[in-house]
N, C-alpha and C. Protein backbone atom coordinates (compact mmCIF):
# COMPACT_ATOMS: atom_id res chain seq x y z
N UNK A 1 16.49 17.30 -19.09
CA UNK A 1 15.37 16.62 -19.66
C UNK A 1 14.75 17.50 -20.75
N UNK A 2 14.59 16.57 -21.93
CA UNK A 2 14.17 17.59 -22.89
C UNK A 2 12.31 18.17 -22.79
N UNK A 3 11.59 18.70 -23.36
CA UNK A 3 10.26 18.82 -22.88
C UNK A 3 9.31 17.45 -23.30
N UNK A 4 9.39 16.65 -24.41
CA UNK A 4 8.88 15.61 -24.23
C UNK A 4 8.88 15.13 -22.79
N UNK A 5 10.41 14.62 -22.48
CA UNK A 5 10.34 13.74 -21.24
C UNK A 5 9.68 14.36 -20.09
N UNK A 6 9.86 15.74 -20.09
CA UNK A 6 9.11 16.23 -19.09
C UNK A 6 7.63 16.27 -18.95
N UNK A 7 7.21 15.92 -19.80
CA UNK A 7 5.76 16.44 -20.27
C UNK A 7 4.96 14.37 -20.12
N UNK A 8 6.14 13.67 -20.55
CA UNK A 8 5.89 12.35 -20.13
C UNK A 8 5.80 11.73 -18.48
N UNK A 9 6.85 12.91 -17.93
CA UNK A 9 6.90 12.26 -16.58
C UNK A 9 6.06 13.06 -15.93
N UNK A 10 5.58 14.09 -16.30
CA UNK A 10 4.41 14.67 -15.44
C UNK A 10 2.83 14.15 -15.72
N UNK A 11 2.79 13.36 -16.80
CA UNK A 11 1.52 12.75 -17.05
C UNK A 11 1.79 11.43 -16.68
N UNK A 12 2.79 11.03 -16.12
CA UNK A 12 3.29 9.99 -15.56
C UNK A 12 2.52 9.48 -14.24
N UNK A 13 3.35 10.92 -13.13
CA UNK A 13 3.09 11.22 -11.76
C UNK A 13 1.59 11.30 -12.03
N UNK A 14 1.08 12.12 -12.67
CA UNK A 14 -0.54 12.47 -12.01
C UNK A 14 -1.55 11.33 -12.78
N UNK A 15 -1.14 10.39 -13.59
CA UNK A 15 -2.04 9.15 -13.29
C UNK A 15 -2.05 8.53 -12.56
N UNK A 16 -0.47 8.33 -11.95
CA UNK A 16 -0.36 7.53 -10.57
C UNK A 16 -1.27 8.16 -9.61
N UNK A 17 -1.03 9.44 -9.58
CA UNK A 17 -1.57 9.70 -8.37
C UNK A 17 -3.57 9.63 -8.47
N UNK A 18 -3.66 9.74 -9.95
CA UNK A 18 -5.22 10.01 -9.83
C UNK A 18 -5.77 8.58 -9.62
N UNK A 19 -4.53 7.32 -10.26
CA UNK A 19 -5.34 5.66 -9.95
C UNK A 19 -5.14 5.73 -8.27
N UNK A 20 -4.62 6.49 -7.74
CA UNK A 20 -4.54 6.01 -6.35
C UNK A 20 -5.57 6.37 -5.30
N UNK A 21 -5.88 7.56 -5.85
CA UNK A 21 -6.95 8.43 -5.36
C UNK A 21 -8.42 7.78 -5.73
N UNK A 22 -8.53 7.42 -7.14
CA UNK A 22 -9.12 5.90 -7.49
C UNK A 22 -9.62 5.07 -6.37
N UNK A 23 -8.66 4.48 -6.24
CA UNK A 23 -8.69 3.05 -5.61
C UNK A 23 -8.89 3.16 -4.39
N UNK A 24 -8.62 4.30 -3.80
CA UNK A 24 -8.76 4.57 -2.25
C UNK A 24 -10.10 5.39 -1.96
N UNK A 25 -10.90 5.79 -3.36
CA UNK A 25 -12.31 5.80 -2.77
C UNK A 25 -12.97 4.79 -3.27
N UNK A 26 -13.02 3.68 -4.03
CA UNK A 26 -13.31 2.29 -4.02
C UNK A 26 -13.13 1.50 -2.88
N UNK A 27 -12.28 1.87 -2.28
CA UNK A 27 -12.33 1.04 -0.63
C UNK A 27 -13.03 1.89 0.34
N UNK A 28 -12.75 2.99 0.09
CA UNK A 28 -13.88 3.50 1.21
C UNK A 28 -14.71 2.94 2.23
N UNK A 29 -15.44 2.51 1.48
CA UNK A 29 -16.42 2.24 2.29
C UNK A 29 -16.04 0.72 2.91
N UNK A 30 -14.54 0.18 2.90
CA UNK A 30 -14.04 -1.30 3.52
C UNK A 30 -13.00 -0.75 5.05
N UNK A 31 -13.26 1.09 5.39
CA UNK A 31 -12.65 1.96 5.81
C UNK A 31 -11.18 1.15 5.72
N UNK A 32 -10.56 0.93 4.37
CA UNK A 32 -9.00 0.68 4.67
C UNK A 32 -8.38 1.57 3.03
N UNK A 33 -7.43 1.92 2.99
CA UNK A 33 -6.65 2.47 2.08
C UNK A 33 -6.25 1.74 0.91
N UNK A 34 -5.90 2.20 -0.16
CA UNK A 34 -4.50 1.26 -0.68
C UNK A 34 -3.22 0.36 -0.22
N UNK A 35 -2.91 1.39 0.45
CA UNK A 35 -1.63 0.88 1.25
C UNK A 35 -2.12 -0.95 2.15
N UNK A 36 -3.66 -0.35 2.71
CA UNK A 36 -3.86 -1.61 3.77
C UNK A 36 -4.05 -2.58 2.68
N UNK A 37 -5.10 -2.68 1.92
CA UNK A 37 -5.77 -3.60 1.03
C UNK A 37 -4.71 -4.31 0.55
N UNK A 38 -3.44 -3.56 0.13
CA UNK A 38 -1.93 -4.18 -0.88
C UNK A 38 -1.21 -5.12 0.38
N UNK A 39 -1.14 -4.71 1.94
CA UNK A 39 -0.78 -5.62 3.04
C UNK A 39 -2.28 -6.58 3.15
N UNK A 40 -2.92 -6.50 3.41
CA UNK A 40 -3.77 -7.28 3.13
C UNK A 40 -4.16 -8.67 2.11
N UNK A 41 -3.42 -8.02 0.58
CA UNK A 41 -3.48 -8.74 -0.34
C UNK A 41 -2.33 -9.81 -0.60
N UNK A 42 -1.00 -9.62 0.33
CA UNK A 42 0.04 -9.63 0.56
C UNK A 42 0.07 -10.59 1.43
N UNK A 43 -0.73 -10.48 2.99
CA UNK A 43 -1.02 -11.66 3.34
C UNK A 43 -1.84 -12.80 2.92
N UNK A 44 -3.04 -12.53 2.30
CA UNK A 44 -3.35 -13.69 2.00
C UNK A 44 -2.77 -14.55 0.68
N UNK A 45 -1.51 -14.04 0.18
CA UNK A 45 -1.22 -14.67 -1.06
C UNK A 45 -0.77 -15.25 -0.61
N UNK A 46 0.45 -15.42 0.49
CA UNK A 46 1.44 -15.60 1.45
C UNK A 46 0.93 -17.50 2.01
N UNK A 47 2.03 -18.44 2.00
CA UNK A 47 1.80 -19.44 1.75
C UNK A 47 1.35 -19.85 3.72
N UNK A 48 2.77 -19.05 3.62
CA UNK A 48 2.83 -19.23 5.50
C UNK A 48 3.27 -18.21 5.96
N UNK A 49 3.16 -17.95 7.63
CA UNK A 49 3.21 -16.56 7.51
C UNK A 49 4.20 -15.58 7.34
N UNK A 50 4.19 -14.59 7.35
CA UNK A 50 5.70 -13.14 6.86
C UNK A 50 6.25 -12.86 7.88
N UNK A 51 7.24 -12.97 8.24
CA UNK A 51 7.81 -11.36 9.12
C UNK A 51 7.81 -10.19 8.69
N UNK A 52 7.59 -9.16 9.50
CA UNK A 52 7.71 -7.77 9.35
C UNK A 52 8.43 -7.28 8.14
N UNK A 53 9.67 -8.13 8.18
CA UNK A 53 11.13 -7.93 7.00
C UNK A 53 10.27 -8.12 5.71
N UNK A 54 9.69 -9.47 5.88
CA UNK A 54 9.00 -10.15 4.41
C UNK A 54 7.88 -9.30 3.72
N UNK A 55 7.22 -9.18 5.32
CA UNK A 55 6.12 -7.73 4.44
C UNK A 55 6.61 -6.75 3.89
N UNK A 56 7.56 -6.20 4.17
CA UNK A 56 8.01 -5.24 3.78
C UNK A 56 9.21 -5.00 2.64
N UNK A 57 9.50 -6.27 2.33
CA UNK A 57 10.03 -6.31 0.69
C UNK A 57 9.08 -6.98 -0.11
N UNK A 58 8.18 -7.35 0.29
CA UNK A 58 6.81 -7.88 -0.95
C UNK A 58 6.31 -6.19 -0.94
N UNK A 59 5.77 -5.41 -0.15
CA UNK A 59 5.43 -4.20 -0.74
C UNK A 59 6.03 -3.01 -1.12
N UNK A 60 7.48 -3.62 -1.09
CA UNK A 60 8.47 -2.29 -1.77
C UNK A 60 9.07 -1.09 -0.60
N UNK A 61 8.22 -1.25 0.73
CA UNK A 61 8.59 -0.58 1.36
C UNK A 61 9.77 -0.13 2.51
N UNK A 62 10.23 0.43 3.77
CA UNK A 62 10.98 -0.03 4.54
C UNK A 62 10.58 -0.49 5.74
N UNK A 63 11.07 -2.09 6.13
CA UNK A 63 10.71 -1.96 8.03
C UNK A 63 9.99 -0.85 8.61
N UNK A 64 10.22 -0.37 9.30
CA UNK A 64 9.80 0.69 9.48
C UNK A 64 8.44 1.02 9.62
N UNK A 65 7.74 1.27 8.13
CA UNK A 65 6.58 1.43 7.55
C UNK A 65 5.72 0.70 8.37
N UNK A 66 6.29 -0.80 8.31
CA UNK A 66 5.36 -1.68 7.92
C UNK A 66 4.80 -2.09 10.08
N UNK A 67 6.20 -1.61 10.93
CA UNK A 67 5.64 -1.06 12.33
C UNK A 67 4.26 0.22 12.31
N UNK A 68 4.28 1.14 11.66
CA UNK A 68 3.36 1.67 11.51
C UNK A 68 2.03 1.17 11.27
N UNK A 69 2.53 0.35 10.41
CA UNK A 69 0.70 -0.45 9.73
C UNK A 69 0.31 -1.40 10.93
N UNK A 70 1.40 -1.79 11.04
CA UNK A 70 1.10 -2.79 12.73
C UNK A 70 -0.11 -2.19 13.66
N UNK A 71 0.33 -1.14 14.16
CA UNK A 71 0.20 -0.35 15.20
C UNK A 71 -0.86 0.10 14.83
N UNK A 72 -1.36 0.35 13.87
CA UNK A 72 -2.04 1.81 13.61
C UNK A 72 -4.16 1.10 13.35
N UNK A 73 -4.28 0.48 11.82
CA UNK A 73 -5.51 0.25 11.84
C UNK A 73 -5.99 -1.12 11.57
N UNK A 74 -4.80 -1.60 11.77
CA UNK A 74 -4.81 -3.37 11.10
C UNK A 74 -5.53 -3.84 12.43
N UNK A 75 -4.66 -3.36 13.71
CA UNK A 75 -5.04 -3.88 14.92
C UNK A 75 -6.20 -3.48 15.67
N UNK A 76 -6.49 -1.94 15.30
CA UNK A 76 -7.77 -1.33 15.52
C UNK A 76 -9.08 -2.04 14.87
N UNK A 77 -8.98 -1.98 13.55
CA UNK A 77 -10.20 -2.72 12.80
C UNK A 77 -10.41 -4.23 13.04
N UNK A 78 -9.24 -4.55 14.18
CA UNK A 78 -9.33 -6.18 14.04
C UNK A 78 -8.68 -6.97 13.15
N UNK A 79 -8.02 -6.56 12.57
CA UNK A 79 -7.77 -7.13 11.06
C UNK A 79 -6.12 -8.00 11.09
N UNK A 80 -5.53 -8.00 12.33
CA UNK A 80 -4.37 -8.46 12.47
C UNK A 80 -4.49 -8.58 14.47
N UNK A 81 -4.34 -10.03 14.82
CA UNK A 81 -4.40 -10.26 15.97
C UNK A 81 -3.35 -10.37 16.38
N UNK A 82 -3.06 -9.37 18.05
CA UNK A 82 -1.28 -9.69 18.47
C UNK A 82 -1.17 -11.29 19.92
């Protein structure tokens, strides 16, 4: 990589990371993350409802993940009934 590109992809990474850091103290105070708000936003676009699979190729992520989000504050905050 020549130093342009390098110098592009490192101002790349740290906007990403600074809109994320952004956006996740804009929710703050909704105590949910980026990550939740984007499952969140995900379901309600959603015509009818997702499987696990579906959530988890609408947000780019793997299966997996999206057991985590299950488990973790969706069901704590109330925010997903089993």
């Amino acid at each position: 990589m020549n130093n342009l590109e390098e110098r592009f992809s490192c101002a790349l990474h740290n906007t990403s990371r600074a809109w994320r850091q952004a956006v996740d103290r804009r929710l703050k105070y909704l105590d949910v993350s980026q990550a939740s708000w984007m499952t969140i936003a995900v379901a309600a676009q959603a015509q009818l409802p997702l499987s696990q699979s579906e959530f988890a190729e609408r947000l780019a992520v793997e299966g997996a993940t999206m057991v985590f989000y299950g488990r973790s504050s969706f069901t704590s905050n109330s925010l997903v009934l089993r």
